[in-house]
C-alpha atoms as a PDB file:
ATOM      1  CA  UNK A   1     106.630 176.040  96.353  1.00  0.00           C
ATOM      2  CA  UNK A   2     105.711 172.400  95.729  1.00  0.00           C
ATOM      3  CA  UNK A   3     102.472 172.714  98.283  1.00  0.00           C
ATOM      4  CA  UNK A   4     101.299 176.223  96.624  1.00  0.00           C
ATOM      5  CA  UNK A   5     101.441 174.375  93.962  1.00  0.00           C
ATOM      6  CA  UNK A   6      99.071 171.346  94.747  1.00  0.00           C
ATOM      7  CA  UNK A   7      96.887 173.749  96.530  1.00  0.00           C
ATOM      8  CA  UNK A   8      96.146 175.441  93.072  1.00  0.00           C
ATOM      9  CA  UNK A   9      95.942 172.069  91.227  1.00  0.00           C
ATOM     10  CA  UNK A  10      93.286 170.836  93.677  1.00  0.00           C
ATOM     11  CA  UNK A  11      91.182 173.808  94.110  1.00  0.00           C
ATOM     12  CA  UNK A  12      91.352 175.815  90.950  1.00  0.00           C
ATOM     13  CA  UNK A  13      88.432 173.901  89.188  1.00  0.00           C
ATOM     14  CA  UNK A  14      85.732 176.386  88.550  1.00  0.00           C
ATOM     15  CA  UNK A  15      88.389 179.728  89.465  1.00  0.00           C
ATOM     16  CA  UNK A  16      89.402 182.395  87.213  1.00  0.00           C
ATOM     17  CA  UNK A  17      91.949 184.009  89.086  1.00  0.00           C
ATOM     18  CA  UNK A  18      94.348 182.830  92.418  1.00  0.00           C
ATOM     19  CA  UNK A  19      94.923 185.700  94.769  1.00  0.00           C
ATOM     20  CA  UNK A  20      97.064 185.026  97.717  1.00  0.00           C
ATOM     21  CA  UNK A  21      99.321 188.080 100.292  1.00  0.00           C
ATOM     22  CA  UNK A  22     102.773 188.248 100.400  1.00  0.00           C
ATOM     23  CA  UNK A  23     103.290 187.308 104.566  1.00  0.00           C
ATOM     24  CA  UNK A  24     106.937 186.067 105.128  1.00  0.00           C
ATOM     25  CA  UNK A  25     106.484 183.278 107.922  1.00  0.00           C
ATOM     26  CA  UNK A  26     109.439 184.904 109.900  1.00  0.00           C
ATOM     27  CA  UNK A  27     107.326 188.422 110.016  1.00  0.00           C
ATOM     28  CA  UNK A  28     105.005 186.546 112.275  1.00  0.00           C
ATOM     29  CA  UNK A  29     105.341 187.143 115.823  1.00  0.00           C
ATOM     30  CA  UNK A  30     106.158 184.082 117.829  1.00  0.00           C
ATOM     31  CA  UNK A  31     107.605 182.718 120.879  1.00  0.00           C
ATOM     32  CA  UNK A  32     111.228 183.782 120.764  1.00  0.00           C
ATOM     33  CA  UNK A  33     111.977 179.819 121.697  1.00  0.00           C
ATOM     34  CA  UNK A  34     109.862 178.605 118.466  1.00  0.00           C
ATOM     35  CA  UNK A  35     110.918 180.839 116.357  1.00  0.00           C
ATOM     36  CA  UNK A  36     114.522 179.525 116.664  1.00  0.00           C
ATOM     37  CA  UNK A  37     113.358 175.524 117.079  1.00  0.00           C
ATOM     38  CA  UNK A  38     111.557 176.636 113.109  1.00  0.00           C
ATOM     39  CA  UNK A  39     114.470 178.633 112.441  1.00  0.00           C
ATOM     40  CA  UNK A  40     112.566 181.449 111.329  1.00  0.00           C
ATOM     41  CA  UNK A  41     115.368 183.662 113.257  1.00  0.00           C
ATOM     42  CA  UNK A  42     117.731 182.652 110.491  1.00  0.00           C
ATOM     43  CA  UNK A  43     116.053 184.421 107.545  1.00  0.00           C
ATOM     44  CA  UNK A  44     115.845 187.796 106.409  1.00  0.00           C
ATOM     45  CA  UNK A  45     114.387 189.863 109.083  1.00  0.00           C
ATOM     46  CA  UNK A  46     113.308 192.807 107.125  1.00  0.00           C
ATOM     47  CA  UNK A  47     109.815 192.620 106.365  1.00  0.00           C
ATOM     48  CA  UNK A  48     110.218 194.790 102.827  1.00  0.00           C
ATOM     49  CA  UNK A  49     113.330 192.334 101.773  1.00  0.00           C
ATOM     50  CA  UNK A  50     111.518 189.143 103.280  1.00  0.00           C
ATOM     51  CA  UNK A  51     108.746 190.494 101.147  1.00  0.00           C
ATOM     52  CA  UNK A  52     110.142 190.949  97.736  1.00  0.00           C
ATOM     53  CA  UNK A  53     111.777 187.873  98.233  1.00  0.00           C
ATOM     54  CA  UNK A  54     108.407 186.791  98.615  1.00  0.00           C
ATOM     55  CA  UNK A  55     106.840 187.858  95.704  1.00  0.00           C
ATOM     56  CA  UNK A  56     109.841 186.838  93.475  1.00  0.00           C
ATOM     57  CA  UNK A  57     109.547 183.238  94.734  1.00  0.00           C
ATOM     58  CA  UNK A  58     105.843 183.081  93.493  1.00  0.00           C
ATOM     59  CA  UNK A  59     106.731 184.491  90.596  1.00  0.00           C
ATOM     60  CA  UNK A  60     108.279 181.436  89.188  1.00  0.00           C
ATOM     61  CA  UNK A  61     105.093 179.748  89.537  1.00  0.00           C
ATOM     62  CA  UNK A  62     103.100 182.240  87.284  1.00  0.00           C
ATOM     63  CA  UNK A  63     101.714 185.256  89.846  1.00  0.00           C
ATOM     64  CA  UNK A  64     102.237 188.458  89.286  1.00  0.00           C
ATOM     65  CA  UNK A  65     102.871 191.349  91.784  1.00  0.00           C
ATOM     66  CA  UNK A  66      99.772 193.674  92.650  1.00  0.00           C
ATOM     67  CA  UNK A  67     101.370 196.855  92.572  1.00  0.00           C
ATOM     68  CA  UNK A  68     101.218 198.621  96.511  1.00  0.00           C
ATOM     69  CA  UNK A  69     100.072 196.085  97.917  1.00  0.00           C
ATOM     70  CA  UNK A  70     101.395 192.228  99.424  1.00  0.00           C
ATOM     71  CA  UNK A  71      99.429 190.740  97.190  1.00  0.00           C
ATOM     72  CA  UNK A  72     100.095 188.666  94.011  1.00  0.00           C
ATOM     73  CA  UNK A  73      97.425 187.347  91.364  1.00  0.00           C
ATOM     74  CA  UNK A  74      97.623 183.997  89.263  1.00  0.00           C
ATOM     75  CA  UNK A  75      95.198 183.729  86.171  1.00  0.00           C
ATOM     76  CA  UNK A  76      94.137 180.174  86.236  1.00  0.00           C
ATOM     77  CA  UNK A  77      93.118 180.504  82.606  1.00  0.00           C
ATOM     78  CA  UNK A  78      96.853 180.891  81.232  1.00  0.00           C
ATOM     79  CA  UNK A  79      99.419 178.166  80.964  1.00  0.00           C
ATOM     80  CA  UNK A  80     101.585 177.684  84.421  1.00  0.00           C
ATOM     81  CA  UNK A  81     105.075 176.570  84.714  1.00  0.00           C
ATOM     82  CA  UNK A  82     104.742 172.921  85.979  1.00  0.00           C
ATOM     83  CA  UNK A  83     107.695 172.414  88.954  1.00  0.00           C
ATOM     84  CA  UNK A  84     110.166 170.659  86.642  1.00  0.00           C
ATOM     85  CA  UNK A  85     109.744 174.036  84.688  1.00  0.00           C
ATOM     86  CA  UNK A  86     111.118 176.318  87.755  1.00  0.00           C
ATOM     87  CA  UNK A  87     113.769 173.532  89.124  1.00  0.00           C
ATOM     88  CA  UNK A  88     111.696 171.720  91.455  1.00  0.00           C
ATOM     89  CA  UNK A  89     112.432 168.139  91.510  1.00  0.00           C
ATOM     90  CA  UNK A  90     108.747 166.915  92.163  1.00  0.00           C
ATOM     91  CA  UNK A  91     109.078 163.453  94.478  1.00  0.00           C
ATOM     92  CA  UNK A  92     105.735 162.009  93.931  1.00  0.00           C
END
């Protein structure tokens, strides 16, 4: 959450909108072995769960869900939750 976040802080200048797809990192085929040294074998294996999970997550951060698609939109233009607003103890 914290490094979506950054992303958009440094590269929003000049953007109107922040468009990103929905692909749970465990939905992406592997090597059995890495998958388990990332632990990607312990979350949700069902790619429409994993997904809505997903989208939820970014949610908190301001993007909403394209409807049929994996896709989710941010407006750069409207206020954003800063981390501290969604829980996210910020370290730096």
């Amino acid at each position: 959450m914290a490094a979506v976040y950054r992303i958009i802080q440094k590269f929003a200048h000049g953007c109107r909108f922040a468009i990103l797809e929905a692909m749970p990192l465990q939905l992406i085929k592997e090597e059995p072995n890495e998958r388990v040294k990332m632990g990607l074998n312990l979350l949700e294996q069902d790619e429409k769960k994993a997904t809505n999970s997903l989208k939820a997550h970014y949610k908190k951060l301001g993007f909403e869900i394209i409807p049929r698609s994996n896709h989710i939109i941010l407006d750069l233009e409207l206020r954003r939750p800063n981390l501290e607003d969604i829980g996210f103890i910020d370290p730096y």
